[in-house]
Every structure is written in C-alpha cells, then in structure tokens.
Protein backbone atom coordinates (compact mmCIF):
# COMPACT_ATOMS: atom_id res chain seq x y z
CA UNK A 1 0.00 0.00 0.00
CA UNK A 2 1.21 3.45 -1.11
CA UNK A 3 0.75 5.96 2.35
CA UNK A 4 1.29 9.98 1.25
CA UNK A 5 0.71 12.89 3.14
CA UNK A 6 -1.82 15.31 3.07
CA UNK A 7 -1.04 18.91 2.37
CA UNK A 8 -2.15 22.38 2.89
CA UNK A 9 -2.05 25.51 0.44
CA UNK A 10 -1.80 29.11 2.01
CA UNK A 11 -5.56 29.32 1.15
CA UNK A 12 -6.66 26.44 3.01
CA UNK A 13 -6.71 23.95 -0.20
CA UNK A 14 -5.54 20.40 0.91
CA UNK A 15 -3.15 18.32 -1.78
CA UNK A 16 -2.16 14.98 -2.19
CA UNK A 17 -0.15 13.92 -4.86
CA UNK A 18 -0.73 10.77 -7.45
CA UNK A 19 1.43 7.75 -7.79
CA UNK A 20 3.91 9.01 -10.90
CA UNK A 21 3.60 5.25 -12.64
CA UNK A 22 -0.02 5.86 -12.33
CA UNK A 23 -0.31 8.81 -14.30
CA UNK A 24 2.12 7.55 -16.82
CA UNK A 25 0.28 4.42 -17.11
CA UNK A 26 -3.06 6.50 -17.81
CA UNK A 27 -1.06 8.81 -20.16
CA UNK A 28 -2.52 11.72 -17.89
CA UNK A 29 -1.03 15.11 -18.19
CA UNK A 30 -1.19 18.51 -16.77
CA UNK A 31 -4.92 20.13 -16.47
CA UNK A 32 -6.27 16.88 -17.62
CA UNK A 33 -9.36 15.70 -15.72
CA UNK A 34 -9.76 13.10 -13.41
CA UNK A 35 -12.80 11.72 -11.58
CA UNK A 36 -13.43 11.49 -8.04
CA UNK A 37 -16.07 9.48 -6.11
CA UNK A 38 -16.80 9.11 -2.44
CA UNK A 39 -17.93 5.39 -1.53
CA UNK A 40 -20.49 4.85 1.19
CA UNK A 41 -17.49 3.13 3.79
CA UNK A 42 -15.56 6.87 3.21
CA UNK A 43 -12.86 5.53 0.47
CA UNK A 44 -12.32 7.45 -2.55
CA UNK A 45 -11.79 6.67 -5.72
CA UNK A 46 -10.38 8.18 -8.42
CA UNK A 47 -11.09 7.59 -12.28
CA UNK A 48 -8.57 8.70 -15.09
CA UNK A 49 -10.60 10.34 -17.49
CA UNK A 50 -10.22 8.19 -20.00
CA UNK A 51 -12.10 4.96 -18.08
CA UNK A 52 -14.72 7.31 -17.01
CA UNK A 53 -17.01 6.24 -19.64
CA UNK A 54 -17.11 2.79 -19.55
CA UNK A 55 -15.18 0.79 -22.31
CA UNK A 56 -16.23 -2.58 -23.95
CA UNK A 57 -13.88 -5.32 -23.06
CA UNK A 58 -13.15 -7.99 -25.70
CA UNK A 59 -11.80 -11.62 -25.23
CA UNK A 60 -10.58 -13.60 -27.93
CA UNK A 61 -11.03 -17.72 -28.13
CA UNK A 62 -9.29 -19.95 -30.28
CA UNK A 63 -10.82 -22.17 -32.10
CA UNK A 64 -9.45 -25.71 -31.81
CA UNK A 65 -10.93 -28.84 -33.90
CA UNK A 66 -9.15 -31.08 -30.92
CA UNK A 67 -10.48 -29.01 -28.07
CA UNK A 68 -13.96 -28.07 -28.60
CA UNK A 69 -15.02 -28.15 -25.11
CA UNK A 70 -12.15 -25.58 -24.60
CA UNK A 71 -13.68 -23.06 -26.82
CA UNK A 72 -17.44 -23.66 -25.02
CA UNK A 73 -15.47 -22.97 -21.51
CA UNK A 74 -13.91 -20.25 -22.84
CA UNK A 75 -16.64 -18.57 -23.98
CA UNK A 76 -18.00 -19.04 -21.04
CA UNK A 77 -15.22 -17.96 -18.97
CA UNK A 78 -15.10 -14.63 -21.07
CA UNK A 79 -18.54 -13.84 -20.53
CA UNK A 80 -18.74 -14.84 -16.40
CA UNK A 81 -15.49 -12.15 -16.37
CA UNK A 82 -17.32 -9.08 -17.64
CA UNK A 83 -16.19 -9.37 -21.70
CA UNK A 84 -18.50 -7.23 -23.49
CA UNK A 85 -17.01 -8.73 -27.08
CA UNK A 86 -16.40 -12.27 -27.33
CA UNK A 87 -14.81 -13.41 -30.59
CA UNK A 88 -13.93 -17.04 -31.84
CA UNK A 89 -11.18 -17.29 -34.32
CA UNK A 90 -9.98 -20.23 -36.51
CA UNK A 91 -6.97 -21.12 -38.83
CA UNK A 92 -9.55 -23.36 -40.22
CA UNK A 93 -13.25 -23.69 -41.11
CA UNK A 94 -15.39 -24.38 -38.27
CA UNK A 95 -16.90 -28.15 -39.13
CA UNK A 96 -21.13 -28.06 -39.04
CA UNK A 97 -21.35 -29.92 -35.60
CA UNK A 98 -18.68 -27.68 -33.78
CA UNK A 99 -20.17 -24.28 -34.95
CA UNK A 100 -23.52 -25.21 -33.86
CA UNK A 101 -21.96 -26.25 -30.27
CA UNK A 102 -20.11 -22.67 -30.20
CA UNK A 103 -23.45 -20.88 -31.10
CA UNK A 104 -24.85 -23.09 -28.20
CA UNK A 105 -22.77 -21.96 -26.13
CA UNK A 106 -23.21 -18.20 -27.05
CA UNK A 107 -26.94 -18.71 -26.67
CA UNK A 108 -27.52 -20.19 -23.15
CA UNK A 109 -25.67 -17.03 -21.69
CA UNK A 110 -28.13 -13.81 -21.02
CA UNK A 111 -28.09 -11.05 -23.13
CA UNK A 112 -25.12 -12.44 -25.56
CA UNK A 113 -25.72 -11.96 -28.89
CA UNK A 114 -24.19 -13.24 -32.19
CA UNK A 115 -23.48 -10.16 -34.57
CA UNK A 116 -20.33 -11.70 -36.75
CA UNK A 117 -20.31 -15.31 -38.15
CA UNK A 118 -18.37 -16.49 -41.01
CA UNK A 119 -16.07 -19.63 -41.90
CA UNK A 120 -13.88 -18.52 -39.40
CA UNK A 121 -15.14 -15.74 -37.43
CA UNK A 122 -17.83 -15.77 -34.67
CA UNK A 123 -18.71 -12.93 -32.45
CA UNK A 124 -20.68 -12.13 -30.02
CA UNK A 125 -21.71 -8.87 -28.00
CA UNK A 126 -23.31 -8.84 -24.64
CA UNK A 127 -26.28 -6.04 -24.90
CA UNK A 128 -27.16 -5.92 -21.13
CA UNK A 129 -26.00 -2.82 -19.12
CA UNK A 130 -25.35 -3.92 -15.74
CA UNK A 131 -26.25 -1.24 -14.17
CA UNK A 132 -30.09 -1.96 -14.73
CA UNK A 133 -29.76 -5.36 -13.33
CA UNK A 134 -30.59 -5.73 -9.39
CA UNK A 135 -29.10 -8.56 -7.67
CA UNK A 136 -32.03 -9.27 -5.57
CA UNK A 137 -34.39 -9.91 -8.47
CA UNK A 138 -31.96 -12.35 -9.99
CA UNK A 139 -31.82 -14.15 -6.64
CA UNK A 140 -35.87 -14.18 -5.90
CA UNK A 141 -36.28 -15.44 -9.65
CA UNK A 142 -33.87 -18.30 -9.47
CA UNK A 143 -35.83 -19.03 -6.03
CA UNK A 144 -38.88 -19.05 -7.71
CA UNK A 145 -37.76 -21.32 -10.47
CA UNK A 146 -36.53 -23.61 -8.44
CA UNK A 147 -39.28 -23.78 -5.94
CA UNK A 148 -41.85 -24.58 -8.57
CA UNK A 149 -39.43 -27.18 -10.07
CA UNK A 150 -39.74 -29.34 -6.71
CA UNK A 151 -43.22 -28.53 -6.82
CA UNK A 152 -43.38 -30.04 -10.10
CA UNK A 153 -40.73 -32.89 -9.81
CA UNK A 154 -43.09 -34.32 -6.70
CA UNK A 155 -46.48 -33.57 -8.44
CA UNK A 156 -44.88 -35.86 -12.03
CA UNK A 157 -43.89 -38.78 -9.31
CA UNK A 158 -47.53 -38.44 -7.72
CA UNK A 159 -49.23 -38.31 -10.81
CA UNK A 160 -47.25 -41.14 -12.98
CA UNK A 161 -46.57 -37.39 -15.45
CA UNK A 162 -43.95 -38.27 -17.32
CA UNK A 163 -43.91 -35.45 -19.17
CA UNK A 164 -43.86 -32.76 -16.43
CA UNK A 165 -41.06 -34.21 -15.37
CA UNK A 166 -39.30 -33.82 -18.01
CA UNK A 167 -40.50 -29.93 -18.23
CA UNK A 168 -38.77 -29.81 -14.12
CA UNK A 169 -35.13 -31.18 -16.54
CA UNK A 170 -35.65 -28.78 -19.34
CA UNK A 171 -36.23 -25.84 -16.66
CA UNK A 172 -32.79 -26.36 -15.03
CA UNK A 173 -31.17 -25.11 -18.17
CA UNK A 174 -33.32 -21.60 -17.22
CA UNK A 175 -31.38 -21.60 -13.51
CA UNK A 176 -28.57 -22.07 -15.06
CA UNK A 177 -28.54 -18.71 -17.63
CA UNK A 178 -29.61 -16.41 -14.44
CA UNK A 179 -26.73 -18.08 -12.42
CA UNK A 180 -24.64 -17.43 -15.36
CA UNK A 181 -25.60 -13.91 -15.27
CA UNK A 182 -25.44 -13.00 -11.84
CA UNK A 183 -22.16 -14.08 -11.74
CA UNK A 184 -21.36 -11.73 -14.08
CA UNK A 185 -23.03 -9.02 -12.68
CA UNK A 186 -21.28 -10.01 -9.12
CA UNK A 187 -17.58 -9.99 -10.74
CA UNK A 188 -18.25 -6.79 -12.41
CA UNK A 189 -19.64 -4.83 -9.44
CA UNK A 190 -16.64 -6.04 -7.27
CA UNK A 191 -14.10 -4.80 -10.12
CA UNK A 192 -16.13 -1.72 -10.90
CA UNK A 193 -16.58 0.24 -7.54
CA UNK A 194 -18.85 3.14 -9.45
CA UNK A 195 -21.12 0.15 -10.94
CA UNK A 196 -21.24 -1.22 -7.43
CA UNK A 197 -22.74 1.84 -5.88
CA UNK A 198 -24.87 2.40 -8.64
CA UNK A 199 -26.34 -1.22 -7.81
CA UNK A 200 -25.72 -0.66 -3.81
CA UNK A 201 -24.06 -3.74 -3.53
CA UNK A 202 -21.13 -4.11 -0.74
CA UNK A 203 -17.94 -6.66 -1.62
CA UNK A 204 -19.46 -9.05 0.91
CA UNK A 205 -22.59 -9.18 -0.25
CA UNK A 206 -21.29 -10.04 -3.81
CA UNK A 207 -18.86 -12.61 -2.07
CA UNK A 208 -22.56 -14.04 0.01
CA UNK A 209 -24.81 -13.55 -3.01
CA UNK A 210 -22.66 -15.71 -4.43
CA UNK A 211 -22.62 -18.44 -2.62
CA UNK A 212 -25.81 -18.27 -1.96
CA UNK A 213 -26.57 -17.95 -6.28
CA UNK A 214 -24.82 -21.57 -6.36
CA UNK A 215 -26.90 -22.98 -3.41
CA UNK A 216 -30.48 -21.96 -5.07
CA UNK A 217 -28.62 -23.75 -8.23
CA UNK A 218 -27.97 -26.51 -6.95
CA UNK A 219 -31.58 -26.74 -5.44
CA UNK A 220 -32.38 -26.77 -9.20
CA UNK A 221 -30.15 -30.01 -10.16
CA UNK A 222 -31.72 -31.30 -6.94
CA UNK A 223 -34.86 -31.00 -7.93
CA UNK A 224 -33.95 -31.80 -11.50
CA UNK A 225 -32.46 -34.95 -10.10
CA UNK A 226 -35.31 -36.06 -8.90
CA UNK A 227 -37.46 -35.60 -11.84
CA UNK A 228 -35.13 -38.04 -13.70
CA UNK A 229 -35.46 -40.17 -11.43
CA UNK A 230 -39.30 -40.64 -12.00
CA UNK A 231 -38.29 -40.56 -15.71
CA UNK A 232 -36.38 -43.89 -15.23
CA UNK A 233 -39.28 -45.52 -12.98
CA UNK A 234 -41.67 -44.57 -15.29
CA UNK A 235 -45.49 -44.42 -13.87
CA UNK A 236 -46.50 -46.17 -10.65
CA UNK A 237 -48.61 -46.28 -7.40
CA UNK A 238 -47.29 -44.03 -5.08
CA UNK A 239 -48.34 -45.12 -1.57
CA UNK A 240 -50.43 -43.09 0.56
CA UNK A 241 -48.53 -42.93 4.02
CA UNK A 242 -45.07 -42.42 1.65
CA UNK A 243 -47.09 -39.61 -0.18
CA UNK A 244 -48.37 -38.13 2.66
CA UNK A 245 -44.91 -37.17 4.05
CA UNK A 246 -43.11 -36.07 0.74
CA UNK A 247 -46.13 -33.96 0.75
CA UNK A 248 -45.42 -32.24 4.10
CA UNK A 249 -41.58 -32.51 3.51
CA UNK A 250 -41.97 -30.27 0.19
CA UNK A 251 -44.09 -27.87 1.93
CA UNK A 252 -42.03 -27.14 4.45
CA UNK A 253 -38.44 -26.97 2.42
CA UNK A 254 -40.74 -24.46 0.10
CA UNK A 255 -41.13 -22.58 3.02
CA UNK A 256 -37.98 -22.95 4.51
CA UNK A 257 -36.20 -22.08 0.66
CA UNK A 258 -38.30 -18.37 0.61
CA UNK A 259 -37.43 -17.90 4.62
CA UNK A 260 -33.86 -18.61 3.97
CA UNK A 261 -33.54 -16.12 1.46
CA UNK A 262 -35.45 -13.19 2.57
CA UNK A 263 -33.51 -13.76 5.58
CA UNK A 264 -30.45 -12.92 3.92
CA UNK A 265 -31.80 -10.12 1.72
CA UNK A 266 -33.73 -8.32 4.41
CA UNK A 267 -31.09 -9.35 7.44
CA UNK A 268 -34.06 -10.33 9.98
CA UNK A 269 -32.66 -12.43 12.52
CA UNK A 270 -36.13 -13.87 12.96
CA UNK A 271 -36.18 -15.27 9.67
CA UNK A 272 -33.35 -17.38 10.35
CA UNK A 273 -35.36 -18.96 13.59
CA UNK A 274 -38.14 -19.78 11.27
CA UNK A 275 -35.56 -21.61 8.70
CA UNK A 276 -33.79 -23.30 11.53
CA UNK A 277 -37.35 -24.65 13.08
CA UNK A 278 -37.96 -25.41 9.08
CA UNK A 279 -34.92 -27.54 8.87
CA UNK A 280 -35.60 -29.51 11.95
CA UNK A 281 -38.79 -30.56 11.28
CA UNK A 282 -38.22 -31.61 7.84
CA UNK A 283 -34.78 -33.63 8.91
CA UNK A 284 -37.23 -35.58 11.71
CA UNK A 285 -40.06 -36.13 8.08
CA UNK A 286 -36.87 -37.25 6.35
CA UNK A 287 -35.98 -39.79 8.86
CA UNK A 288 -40.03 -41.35 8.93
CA UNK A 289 -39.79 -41.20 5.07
CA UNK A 290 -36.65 -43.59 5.42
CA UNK A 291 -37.90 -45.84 8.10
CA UNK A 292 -41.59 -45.92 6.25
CA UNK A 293 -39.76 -47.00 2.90
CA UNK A 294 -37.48 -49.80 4.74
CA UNK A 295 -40.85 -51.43 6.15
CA UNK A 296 -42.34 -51.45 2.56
CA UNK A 297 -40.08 -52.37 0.69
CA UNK A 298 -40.28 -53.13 -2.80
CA UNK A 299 -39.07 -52.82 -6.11
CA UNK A 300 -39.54 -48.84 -5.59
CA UNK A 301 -38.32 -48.48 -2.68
CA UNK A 302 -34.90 -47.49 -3.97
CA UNK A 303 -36.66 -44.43 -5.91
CA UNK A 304 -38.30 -43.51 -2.80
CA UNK A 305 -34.64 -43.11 -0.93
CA UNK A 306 -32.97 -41.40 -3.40
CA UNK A 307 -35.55 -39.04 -3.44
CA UNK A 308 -35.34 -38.65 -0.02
CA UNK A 309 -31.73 -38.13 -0.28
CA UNK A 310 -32.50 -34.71 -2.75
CA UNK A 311 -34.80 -33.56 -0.37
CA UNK A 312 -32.23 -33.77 2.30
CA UNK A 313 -29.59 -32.00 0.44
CA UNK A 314 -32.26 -29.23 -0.49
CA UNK A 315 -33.00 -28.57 2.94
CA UNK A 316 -29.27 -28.15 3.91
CA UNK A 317 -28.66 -25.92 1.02
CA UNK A 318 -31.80 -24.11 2.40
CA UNK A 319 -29.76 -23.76 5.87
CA UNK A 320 -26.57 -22.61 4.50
CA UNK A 321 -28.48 -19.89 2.58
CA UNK A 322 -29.55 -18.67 6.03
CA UNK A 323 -26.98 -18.95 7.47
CA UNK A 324 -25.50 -16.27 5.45
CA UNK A 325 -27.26 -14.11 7.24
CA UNK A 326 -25.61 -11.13 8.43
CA UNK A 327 -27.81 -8.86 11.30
CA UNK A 328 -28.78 -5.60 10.64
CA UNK A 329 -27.80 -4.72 13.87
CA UNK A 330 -23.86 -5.88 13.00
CA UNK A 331 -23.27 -3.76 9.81
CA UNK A 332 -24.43 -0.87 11.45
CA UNK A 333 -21.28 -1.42 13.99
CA UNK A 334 -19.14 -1.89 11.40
CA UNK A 335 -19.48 1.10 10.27
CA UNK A 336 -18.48 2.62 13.29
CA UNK A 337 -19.67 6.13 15.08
C-alpha cells in the first residue's frame, strides 16, 4: 500500500499527490481531468478520465478442432469475467457440428448476442448494461424457479406425469442462464466500484450472493435430479402414508427455501429462527420417510430413498443460505460512530 501525506495551500486547499507510474500508465497530463467518487465506507476513488465512460472489453477464443469443449469454456469464462465482445477465431473452417456447439454456447448465456459469423469468425456482444440489473431480483427469480421445479418434480412422481417431469429437466437449463448472469453481474460490481454503488451492492454481499446464487442452483439439479429419477421408474402407485410425508416434507423446504432467502436479503434475525425450526422438522419427516420406505419395501423403494436423499440435500442448502445471514444490527457497527 502506497501511504502519502496530506497537504495544505496558504488558502486552506488540501493536496495529495498521485502515484507518478499511475499517471504515466493512464497517459494523464497537466490540467487533464480526473474523476473522483466518495464510496459509502468513506474511500475514494479516483477515475482517469479516459475509463470514465465505460469501455467494452473484448476476449478472444481460439478455435481448436481437438479441443472443442475448450472453446465452449472459454466462452464461457469470457462472458462470467465481464467481456463485453467475445470473438472465436480459426486457422480453419469451423466443421457443421462444432459451430452449432459454439453458437450453443453463445446462446444459453443472457443477453449475448451473435453479430459476426463467417467460416472462421464468430462474435458475439453482450447487450445488457449492468447497471439496470438488481441482484435481488436475480436471486428471488432463481428461487422461484426452483421452488416450482420441486413442486413439479413431486407432483410428475404423484401423478405417474412423465412429461412434467421432463419440463422440471428442461427448466434447469433456465437456472442455469440467471446463475450465469449474476455471476457476471457479481464480478463486475466487485471490479467496478462506481457500478457497485450504482447497484448498492457491498464486496461481501457479492462474495454471500454468491454463494448463496450456487446454493439456489444446486436446489435446481436437486430438484432436477429427482425428476429423472421418475423418468427412469416410469409411472407407478405411489403409496399413501409415503405420499403423505413427501407432501409435508416439500411444503415445508418451500417454506424454509423463501425464509432462507429473505432472511439474507432483508437481514431479519427472525427469519433465520423460522428456517432453523424449518430444517428440523423436515430432517425428523426425512428420517419417517426412510424408516416408512425400509418397512415397505419393494421394487420402488430405492426411488423412494434417493428421493429422499434430494430432499435432504435441499434442505441443507436451504440452511446454509440462512446462514448467510448477516444482522442488521452488526453492519451498522461496522461502520463505526
């Protein structure tokens, strides 16, 4: 860390000088204009003039007919770090089957859109401005989406619907483009300080939105999960007393899965009691669901215990949301006097 004193003019004008390599490095000379902003924790920051505007960042992938998946992560990779321009380049034609897994690629992430393709050439351009977005949609809309897809996935094992379950599989690939994008919408608000004010988003909360952005996801494959599994049973009699508590189960982790994230979004330590009494009940539910399967038995009753294993990892995903948690009552001391 660079420390430099403070100075004071005659006229009561304080001074501080800037790092020389700095400057240089932002080709800044004398009576050029630079940018100052105050954050809310008292830092400031300082913008050469140049990066004031925002500029579009462009990544470059190369193509490889060996390494096709490497050209999907890459793409990927470019657009989770903030890349505004993402272009694929080739020595050599793209064949039929990879192009179409490159524009694949390019079309499950949000907002990217193909505006060069040729033999060689395909580029992309992400048309989303950040600083629309607000975290705490994203998050509730993934919770949503996920919610309803357990909903679903137990309703198609009920029911003998085949095809609803496959709907629940199909709707992962939705949680997956809104994780996608509020990943990128995390990374750039914690390497943009001006973007995160202008969403009001502290580093920690991008570092806990986060995690808790992969826990709702994984929720999804959960819940995904278990609609394949009713996929490979195909239809059948669901007993009553087995029904009954996957019933009560799902209710509760619904309720548990809203709790644990309004907890963290509105930092009401009372939410978090609610999601802990949640979690308990459905753990004790879990552990009749596994002793009422054992005494049936059956051809199904391995279906019926892998579900309940889903469940189970849904409602501990539910907990560690929680218990992200931070009390209002906290940051207001870290702030200080």
């Amino acid at each position: 860390m660079d420390a430099r004193r403070i100075q004071e003019t005659g006229k009561g004008t304080f001074l501080l000088s800037l790092p020389k390599q700095w400057v240089l490095r932002h080709k800044l000379q004398k009576k050029d204009i630079v940018y100052l902003h105050e954050r809310e924790n008292g830092s400031l920051v300082i913008f050469p003039s140049e990066i004031n505007k925002r500029r579009q960042l462009k990544a470059i992938v190369k193509y490889s007919p060996r390494n096709i998946e490497h050209v999907e992560w890459g793409v990927t990779a470019s657009y989770l770090l903030g890349f505004d321009l993402i272009r694929v380049e080739a020595d050599v034609r793209f064949t039929a089957d990879h192009r179409k897994r490159i524009r694949d690629a390019i079309q499950q992430l949000v907002g990217l859109e193909i505006i060069e393709e040729s033999s060689k050439v395909i580029q992309a351009q992400c048309l989303i401005d950040p600083s629309l977005l607000a975290p705490e949609k994203l998050l509730k809309r993934k919770n949503l989406i996920t919610i309803n897809m357990l909903r679903d996935a137990v309703s198609s094992l009920f029911e003998g619907d085949l095809k609803l379950a496959e709907i629940v599989v199909k709707r992962d690939d939705e949680v997956n483009r809104l994780y996608f994008l509020l990943v990128r919408l995390l990374r750039s608000a914690v390497k943009d300080p001006d973007l995160a004010d202008k969403l009001k988003i502290k580093p920690i909360d991008c570092l806990d939105y986060r995690v808790v952005a992969t826990l709702i996801e994984a929720n999804g494959d959960n819940a995904s999960e278990i609609a394949k599994e009713v996929i490979k049973s195909g239809e059948l009699r669901v007993e009553n007393r087995i029904k009954g508590l996957l019933t009560v189960i799902c209710d509760r982790l619904r309720e548990m899965q809203v709790e644990s994230l309004d907890a963290v979004l509105k930092r009401e330590v009372g939410l978090l009691s609610d999601v802990n009494r949640f979690y308990s009940e459905v753990k004790g539910k879990i552990a009749e669901l596994n002793r009422e399967v054992v005494e049936l038995g059956g051809k199904d009753a391995s279906l019926y215990l892998a579900v309940s294993s889903l469940l189970d990892k849904i409602a501990s995903n539910c907990l560690d949301i929680g218990n992200l948690m931070i009390p209002r009552e906290l940051l207001l001391k870290s702030k200080g006097p």
